[in-house]
Protein backbone atom coordinates (compact mmCIF):
# COMPACT_ATOMS: atom_id res chain seq x y z
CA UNK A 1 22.34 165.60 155.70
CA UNK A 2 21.64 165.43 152.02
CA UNK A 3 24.98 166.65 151.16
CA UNK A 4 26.60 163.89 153.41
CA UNK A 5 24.62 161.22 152.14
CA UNK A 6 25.71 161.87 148.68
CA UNK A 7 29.34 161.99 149.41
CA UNK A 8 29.31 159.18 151.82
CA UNK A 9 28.41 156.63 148.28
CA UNK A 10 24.52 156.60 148.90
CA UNK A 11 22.22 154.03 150.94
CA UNK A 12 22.35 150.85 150.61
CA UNK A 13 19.61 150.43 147.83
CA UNK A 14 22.16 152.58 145.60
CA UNK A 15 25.16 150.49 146.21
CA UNK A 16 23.24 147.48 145.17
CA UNK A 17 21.54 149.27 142.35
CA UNK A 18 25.00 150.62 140.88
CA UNK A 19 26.31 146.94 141.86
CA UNK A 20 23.87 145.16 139.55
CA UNK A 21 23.45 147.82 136.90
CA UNK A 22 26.91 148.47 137.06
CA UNK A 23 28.42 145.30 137.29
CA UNK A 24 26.05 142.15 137.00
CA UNK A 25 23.99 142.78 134.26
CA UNK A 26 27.12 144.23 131.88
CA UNK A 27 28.14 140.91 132.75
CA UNK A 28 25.07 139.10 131.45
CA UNK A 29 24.70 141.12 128.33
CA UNK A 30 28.23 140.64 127.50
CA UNK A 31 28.27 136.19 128.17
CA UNK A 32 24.77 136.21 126.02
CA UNK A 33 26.09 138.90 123.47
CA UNK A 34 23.22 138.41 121.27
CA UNK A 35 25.70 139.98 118.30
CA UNK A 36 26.51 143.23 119.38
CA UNK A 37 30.18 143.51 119.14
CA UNK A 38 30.33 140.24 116.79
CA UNK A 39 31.95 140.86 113.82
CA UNK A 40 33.46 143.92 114.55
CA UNK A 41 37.23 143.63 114.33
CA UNK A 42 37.37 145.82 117.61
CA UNK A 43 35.44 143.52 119.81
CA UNK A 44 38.94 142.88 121.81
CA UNK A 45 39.43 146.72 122.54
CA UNK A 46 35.73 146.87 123.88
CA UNK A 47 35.50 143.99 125.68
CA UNK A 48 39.00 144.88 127.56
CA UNK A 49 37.91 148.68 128.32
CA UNK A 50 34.43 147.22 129.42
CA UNK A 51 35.67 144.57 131.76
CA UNK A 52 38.25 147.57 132.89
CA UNK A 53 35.42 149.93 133.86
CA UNK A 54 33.44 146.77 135.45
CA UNK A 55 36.60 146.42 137.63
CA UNK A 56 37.07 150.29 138.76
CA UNK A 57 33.55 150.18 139.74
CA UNK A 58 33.90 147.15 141.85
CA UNK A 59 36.98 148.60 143.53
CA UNK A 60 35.36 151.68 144.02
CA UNK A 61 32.55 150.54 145.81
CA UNK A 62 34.46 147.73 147.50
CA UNK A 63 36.74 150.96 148.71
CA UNK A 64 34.87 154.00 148.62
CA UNK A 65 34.51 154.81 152.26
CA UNK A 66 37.81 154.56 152.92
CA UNK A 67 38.92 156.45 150.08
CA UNK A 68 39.65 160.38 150.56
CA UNK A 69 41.95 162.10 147.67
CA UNK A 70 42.39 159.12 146.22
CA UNK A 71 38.77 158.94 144.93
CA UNK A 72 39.66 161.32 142.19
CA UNK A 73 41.63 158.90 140.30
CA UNK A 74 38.53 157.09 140.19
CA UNK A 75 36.25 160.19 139.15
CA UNK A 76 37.63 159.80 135.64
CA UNK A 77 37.22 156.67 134.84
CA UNK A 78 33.93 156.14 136.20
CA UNK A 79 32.41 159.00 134.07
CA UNK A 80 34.17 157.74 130.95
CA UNK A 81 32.40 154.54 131.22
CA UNK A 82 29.27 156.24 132.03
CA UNK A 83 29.49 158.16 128.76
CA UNK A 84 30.70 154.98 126.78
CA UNK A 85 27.71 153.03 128.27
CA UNK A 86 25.26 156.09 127.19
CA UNK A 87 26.70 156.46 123.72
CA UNK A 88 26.45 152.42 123.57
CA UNK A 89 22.58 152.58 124.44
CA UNK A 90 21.57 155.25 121.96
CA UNK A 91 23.28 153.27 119.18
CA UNK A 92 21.53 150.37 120.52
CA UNK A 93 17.81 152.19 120.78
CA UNK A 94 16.21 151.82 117.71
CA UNK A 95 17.24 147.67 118.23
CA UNK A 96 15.86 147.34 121.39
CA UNK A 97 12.77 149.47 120.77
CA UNK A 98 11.86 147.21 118.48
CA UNK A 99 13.01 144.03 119.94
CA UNK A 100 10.59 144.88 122.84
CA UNK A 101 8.05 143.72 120.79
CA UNK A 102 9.50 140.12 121.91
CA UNK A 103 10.96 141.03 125.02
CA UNK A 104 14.36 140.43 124.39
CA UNK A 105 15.24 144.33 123.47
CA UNK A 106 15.00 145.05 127.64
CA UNK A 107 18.43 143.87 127.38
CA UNK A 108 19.07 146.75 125.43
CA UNK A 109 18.27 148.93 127.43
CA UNK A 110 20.91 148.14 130.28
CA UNK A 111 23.73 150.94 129.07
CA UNK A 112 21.29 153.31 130.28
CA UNK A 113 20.94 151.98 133.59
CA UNK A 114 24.40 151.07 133.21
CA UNK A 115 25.39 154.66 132.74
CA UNK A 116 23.58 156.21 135.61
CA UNK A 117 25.30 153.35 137.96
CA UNK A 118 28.50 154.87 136.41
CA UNK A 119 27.86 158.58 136.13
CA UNK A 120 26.56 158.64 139.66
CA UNK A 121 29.45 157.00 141.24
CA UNK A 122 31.85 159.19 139.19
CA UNK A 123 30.32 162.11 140.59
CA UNK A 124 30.81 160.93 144.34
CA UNK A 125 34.11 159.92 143.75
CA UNK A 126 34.87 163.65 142.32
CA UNK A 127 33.22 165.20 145.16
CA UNK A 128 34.95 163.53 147.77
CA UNK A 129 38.29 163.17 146.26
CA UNK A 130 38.50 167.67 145.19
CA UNK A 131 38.83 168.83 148.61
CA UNK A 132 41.39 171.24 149.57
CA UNK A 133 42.20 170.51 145.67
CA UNK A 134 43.52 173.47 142.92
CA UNK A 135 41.49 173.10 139.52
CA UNK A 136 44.95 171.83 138.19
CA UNK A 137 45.07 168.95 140.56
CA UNK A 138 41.95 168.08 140.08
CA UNK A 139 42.00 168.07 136.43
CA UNK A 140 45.84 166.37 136.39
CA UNK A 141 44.26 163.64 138.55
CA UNK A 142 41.02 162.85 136.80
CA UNK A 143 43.13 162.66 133.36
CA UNK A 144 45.28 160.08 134.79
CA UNK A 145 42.23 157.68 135.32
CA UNK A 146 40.96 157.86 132.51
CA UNK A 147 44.75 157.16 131.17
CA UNK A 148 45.01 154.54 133.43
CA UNK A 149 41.10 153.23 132.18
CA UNK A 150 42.61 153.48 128.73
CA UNK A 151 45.78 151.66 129.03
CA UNK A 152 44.70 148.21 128.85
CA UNK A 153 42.37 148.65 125.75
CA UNK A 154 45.31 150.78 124.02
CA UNK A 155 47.76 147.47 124.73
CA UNK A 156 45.11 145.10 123.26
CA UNK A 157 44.61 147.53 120.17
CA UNK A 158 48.68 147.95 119.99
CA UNK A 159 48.99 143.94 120.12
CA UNK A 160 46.03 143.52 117.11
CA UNK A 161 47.93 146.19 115.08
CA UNK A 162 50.99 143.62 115.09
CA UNK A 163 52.44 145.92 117.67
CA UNK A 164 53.26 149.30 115.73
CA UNK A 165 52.50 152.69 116.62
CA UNK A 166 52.53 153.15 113.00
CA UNK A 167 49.61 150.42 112.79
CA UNK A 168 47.42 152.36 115.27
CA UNK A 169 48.13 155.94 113.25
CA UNK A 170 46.78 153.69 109.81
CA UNK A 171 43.97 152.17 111.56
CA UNK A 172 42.70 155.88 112.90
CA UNK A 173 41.09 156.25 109.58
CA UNK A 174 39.33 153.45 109.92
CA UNK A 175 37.18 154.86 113.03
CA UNK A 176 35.96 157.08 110.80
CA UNK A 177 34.26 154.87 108.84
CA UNK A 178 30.59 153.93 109.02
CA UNK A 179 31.03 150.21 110.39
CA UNK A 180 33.37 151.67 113.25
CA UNK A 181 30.29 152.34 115.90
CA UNK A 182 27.85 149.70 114.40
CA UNK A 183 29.52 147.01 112.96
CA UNK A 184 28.06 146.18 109.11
């Protein structure tokens, strides 16, 4: 019963959870953006693979039940934007810690919830969609998500590098530098 229930996509009080976590309040944080992403001159790129990850996630639970090996392709993405929501909340801790102290830093705290809403549908997807599925399969399948997660923020990088390859391969030193996660 346990098993079933958590490759079925949950009870109802999940799906609304992951719905809101997952969905609304990205939303919210990203309309108010109290200055996260401003500034940064990769605000494009994150907004576009954030508002692609919003939409798998809708799809996915708009679909799940009627998706079998098909819900791998989502198993990718979901995780990825799991782990890029995670990654976003720990470089946004020590902000909202402090900006607890006048309740706007709860906020801040969304990734996290934001991430399990994520993580937690990526898992169901993978479980349902690796049945009767070779490692290789599974692991060709779940790459193209991600690729397909990745596509749109790749075109809106490729367009802000005037539309060179050879832009993007000059930029990739710039992620390397210490403004690249938190802007300056």
């Amino acid at each position: 019963m346990e098993m079933e229930r958590r490759v079925s996509g949950g009870t109802t009080r999940q799906k609304v959870f992951d719905g809101v976590a997952g969905i609304a309040l990205p939303l919210l944080c990203l309309l108010a953006d109290p200055g996260v992403f401003a500034g940064w001159p990769y605000r494009p790129v994150v907004y576009s693979f954030i508002g692609t990850e919003i939409a798998v996630l809708a799809a996915w639970l708009a679909l799940q039940k009627r998706l079998r090996g098909s819900a791998l392709f989502f198993a990718g993405p979901l995780v990825a934007g799991g782990g890029f929501a995670f990654v976003l909340g720990v470089a946004l801790l020590p902000v909202s810690v402090f900006g607890l102290l006048v309740l706007v830093g709860v906020l801040g705290f969304t990734p996290f919830f934001t991430a399990f809403a994520f993580a937690r549908s990526g898992l169901r997807a993978f479980r349902r969609g690796r049945a009767g599925r070779g490692p290789g399969a599974v692991a060709a399948i779940t790459l193209a998500g991600v690729l397909f997660a990745l596509a749109p923020s790749v075109a809106v990088l490729y367009a802000a590098l005037g539309g060179t390859f050879g832009g993007m391969a000059e930029s990739a030193g710039e992620w390397a530098s210490p403004g690249f996660l938190i802007p300056p």
